[in-house]
PDB file of N, CA and C in Angstrom:
ATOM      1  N   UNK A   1      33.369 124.324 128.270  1.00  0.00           N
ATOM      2  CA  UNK A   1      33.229 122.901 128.469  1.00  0.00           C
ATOM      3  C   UNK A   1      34.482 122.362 129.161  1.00  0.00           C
ATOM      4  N   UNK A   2      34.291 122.104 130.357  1.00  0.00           N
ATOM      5  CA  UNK A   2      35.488 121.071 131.389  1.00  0.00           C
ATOM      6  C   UNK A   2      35.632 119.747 131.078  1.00  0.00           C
ATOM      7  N   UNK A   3      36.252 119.029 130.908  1.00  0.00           N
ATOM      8  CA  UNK A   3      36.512 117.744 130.389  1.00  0.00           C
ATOM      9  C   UNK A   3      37.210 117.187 131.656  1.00  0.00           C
ATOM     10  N   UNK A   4      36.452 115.826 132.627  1.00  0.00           N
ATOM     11  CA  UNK A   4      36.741 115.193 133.627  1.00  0.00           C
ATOM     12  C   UNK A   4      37.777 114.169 133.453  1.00  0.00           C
ATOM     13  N   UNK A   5      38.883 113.965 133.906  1.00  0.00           N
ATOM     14  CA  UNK A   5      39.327 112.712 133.976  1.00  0.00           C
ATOM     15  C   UNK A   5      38.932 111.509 134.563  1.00  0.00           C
ATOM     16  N   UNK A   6      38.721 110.214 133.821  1.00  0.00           N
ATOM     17  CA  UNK A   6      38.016 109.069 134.407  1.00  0.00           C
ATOM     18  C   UNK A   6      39.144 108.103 134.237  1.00  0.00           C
ATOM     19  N   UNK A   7      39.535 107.704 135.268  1.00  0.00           N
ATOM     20  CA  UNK A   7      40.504 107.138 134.962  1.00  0.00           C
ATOM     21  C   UNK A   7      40.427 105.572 135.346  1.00  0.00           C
ATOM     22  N   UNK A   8      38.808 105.200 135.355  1.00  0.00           N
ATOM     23  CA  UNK A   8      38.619 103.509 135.399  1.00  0.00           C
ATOM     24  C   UNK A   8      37.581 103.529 134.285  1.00  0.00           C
ATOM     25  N   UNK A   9      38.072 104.207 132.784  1.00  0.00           N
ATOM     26  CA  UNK A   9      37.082 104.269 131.431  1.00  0.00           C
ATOM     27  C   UNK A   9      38.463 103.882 131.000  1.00  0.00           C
ATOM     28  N   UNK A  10      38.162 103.085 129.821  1.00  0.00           N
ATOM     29  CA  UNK A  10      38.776 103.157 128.580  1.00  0.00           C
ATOM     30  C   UNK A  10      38.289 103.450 127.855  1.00  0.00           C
ATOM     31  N   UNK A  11      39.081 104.809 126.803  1.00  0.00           N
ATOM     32  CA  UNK A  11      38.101 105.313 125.995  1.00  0.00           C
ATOM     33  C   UNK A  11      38.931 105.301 124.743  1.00  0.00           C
ATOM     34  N   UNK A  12      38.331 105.722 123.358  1.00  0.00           N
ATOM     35  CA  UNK A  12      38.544 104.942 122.370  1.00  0.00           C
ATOM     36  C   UNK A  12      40.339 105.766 122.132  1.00  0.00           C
ATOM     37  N   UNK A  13      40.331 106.852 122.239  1.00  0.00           N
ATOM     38  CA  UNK A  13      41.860 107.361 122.695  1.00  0.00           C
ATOM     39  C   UNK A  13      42.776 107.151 123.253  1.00  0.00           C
ATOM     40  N   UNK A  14      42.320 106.513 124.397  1.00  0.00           N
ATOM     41  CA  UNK A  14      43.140 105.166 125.072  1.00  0.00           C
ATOM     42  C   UNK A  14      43.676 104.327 124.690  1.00  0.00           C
ATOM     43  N   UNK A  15      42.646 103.505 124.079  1.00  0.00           N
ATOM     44  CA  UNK A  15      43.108 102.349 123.528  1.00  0.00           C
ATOM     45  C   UNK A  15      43.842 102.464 122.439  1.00  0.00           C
ATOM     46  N   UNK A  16      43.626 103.620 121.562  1.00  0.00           N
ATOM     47  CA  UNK A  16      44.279 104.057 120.672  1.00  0.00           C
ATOM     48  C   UNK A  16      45.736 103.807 120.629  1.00  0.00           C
ATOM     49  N   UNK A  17      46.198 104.582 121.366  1.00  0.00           N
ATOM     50  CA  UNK A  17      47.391 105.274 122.253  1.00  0.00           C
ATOM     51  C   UNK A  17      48.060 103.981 122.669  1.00  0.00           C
ATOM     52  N   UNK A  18      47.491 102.876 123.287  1.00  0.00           N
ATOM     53  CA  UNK A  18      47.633 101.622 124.107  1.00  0.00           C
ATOM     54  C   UNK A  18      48.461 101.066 122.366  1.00  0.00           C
ATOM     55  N   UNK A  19      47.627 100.962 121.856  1.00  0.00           N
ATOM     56  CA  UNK A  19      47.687 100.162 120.564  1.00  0.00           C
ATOM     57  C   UNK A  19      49.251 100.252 119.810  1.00  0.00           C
ATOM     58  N   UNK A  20      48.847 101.869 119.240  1.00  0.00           N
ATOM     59  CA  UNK A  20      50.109 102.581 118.792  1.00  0.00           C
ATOM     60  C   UNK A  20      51.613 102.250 120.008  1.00  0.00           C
ATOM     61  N   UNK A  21      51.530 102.747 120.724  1.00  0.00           N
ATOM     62  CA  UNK A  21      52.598 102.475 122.119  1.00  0.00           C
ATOM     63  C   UNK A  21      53.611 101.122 121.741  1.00  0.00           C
ATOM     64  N   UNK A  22      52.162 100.054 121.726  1.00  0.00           N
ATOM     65  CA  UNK A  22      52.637  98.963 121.542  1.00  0.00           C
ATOM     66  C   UNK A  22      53.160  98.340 120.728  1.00  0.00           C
ATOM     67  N   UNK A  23      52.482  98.495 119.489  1.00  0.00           N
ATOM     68  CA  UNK A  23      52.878  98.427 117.663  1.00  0.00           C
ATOM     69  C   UNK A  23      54.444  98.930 117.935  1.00  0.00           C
ATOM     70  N   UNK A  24      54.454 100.104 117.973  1.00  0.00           N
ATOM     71  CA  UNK A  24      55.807 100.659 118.188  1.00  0.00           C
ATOM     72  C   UNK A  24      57.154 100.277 119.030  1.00  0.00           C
ATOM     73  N   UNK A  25      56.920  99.929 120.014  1.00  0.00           N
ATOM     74  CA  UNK A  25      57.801  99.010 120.697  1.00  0.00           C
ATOM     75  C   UNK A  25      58.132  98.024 119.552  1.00  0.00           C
ATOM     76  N   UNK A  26      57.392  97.133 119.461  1.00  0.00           N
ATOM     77  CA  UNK A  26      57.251  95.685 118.727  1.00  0.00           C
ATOM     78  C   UNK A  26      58.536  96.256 117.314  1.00  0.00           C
ATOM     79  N   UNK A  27      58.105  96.887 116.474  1.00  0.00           N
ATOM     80  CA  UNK A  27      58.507  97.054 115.490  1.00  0.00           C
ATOM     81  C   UNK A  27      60.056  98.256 115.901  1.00  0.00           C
ATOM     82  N   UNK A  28      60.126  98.537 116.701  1.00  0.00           N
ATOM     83  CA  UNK A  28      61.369  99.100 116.849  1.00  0.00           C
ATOM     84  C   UNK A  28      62.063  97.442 117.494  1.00  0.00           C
ATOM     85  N   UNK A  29      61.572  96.290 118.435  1.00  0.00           N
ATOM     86  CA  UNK A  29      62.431  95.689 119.029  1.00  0.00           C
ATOM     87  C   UNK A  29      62.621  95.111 117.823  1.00  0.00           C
ATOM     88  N   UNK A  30      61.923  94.412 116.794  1.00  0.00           N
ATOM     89  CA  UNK A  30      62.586  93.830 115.414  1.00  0.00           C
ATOM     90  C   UNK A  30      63.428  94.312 114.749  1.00  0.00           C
ATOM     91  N   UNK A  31      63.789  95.580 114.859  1.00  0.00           N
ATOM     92  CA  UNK A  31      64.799  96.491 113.867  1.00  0.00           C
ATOM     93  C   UNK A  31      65.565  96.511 114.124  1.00  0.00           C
ATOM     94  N   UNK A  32      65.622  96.789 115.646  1.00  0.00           N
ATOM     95  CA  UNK A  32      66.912  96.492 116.329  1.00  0.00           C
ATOM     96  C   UNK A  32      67.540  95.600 116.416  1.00  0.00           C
ATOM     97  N   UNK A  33      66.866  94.574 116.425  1.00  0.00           N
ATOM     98  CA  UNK A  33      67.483  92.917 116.830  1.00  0.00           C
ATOM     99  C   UNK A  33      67.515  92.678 115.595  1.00  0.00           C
ATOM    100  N   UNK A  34      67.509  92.568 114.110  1.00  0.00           N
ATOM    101  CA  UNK A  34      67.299  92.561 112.735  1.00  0.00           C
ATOM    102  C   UNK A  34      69.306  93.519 112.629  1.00  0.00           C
ATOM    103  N   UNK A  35      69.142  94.732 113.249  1.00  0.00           N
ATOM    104  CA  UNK A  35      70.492  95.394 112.853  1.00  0.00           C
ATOM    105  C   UNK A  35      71.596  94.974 113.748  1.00  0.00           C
ATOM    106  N   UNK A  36      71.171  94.483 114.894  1.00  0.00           N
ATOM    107  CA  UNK A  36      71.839  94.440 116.142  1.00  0.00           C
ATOM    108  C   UNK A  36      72.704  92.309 115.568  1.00  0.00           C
ATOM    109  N   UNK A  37      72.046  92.066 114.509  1.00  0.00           N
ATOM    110  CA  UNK A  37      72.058  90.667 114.044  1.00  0.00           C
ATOM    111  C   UNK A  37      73.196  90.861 112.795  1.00  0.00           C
ATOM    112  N   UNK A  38      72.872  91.611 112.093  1.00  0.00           N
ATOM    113  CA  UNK A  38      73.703  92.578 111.068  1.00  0.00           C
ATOM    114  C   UNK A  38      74.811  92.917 111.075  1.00  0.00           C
ATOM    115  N   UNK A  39      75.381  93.453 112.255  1.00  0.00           N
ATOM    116  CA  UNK A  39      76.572  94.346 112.733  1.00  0.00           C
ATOM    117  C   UNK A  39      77.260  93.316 113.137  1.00  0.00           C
ATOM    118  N   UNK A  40      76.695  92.073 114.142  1.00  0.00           N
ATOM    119  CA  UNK A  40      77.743  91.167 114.249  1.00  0.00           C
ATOM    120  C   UNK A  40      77.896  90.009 113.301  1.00  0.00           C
ATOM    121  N   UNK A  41      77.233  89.703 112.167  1.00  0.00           N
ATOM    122  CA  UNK A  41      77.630  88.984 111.598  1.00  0.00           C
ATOM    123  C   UNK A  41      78.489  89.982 110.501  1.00  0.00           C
ATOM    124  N   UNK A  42      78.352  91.072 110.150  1.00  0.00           N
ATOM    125  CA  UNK A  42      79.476  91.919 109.363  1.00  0.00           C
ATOM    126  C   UNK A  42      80.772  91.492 110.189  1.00  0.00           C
ATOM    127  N   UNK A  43      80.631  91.969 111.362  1.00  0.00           N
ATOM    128  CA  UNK A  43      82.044  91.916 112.393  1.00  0.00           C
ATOM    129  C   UNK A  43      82.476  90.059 112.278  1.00  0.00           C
ATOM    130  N   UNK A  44      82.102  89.092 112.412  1.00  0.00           N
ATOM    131  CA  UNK A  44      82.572  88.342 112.264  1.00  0.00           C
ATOM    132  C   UNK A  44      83.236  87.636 110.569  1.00  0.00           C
ATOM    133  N   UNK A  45      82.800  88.512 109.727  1.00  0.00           N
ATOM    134  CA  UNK A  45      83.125  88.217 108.480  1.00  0.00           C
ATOM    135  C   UNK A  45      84.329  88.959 108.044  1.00  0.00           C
ATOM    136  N   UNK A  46      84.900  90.219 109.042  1.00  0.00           N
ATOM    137  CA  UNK A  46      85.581  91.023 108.336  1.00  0.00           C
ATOM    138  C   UNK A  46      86.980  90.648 109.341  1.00  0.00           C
ATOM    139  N   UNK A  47      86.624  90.146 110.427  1.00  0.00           N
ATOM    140  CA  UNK A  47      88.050  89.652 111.291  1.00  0.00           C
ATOM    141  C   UNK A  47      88.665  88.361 111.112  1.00  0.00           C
ATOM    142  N   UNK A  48      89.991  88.400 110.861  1.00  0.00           N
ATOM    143  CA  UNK A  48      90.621  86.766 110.523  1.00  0.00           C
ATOM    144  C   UNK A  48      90.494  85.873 111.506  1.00  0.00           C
ATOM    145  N   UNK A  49      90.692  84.893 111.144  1.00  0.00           N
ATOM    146  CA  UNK A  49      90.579  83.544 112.139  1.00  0.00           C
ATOM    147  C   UNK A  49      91.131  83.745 113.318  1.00  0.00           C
ATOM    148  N   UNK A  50      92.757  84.063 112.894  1.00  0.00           N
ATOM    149  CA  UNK A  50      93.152  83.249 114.218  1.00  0.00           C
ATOM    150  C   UNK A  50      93.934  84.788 114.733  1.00  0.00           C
ATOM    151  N   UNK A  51      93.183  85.908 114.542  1.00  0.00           N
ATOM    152  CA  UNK A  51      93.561  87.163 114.393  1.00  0.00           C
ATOM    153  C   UNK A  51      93.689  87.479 116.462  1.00  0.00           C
ATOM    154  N   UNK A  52      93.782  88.261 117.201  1.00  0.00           N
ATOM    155  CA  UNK A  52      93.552  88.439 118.539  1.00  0.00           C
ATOM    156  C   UNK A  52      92.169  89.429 118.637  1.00  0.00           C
ATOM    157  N   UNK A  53      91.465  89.547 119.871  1.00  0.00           N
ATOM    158  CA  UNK A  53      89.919  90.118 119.414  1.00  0.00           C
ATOM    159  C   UNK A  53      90.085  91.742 119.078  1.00  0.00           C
ATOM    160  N   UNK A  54      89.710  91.864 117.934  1.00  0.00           N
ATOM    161  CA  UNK A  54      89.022  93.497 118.087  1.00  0.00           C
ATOM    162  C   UNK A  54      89.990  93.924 116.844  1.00  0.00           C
ATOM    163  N   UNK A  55      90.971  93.179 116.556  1.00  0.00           N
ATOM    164  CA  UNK A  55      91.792  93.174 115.276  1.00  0.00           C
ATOM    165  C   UNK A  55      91.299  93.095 114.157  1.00  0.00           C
ATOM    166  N   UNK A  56      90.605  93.905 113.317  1.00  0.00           N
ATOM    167  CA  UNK A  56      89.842  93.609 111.361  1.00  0.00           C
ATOM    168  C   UNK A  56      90.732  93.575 110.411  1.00  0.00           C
ATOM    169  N   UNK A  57      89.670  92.871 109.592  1.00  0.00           N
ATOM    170  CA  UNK A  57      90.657  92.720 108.391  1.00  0.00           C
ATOM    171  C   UNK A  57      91.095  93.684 107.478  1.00  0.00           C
ATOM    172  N   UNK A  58      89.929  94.505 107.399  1.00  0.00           N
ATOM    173  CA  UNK A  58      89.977  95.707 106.652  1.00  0.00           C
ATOM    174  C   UNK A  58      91.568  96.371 106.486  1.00  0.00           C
ATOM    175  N   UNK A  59      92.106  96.805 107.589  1.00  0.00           N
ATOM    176  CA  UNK A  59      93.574  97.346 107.308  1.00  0.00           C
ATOM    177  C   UNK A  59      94.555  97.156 108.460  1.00  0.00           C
ATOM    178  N   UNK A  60      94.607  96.839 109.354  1.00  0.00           N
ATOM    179  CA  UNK A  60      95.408  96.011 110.067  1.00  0.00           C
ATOM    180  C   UNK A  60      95.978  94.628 110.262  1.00  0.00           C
TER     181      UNK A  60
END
């Protein structure tokens, strides 16, 4: 059995695939932007005021 490529069908594997693809993007760009939100509000909590940039508080 040869199996044709049709490539003006959408077939239910397709869309499948389409679906998942997309879900996935979506929920990786929230995680990221969720941690990517995270990291700089840590970083702004751990450097002093009137400190020069890139200087933490932690031990310097």
């Amino acid at each position: 059995m040869r199996m044709r490529i049709e490539w003006n069908r959408v077939t239910w594997y397709s869309w499948l695939a389409a679906v998942v693809v997309f879900g996935g993007a979506l929920l990786a760009g929230f995680y990221l932007g969720a941690r990517w939100e995270q990291v700089h509000m840590e970083n702004a909590l751990t450097e002093f005021p009137g400190a020069p940039t890139g200087t933490a508080a932690a031990g310097r």
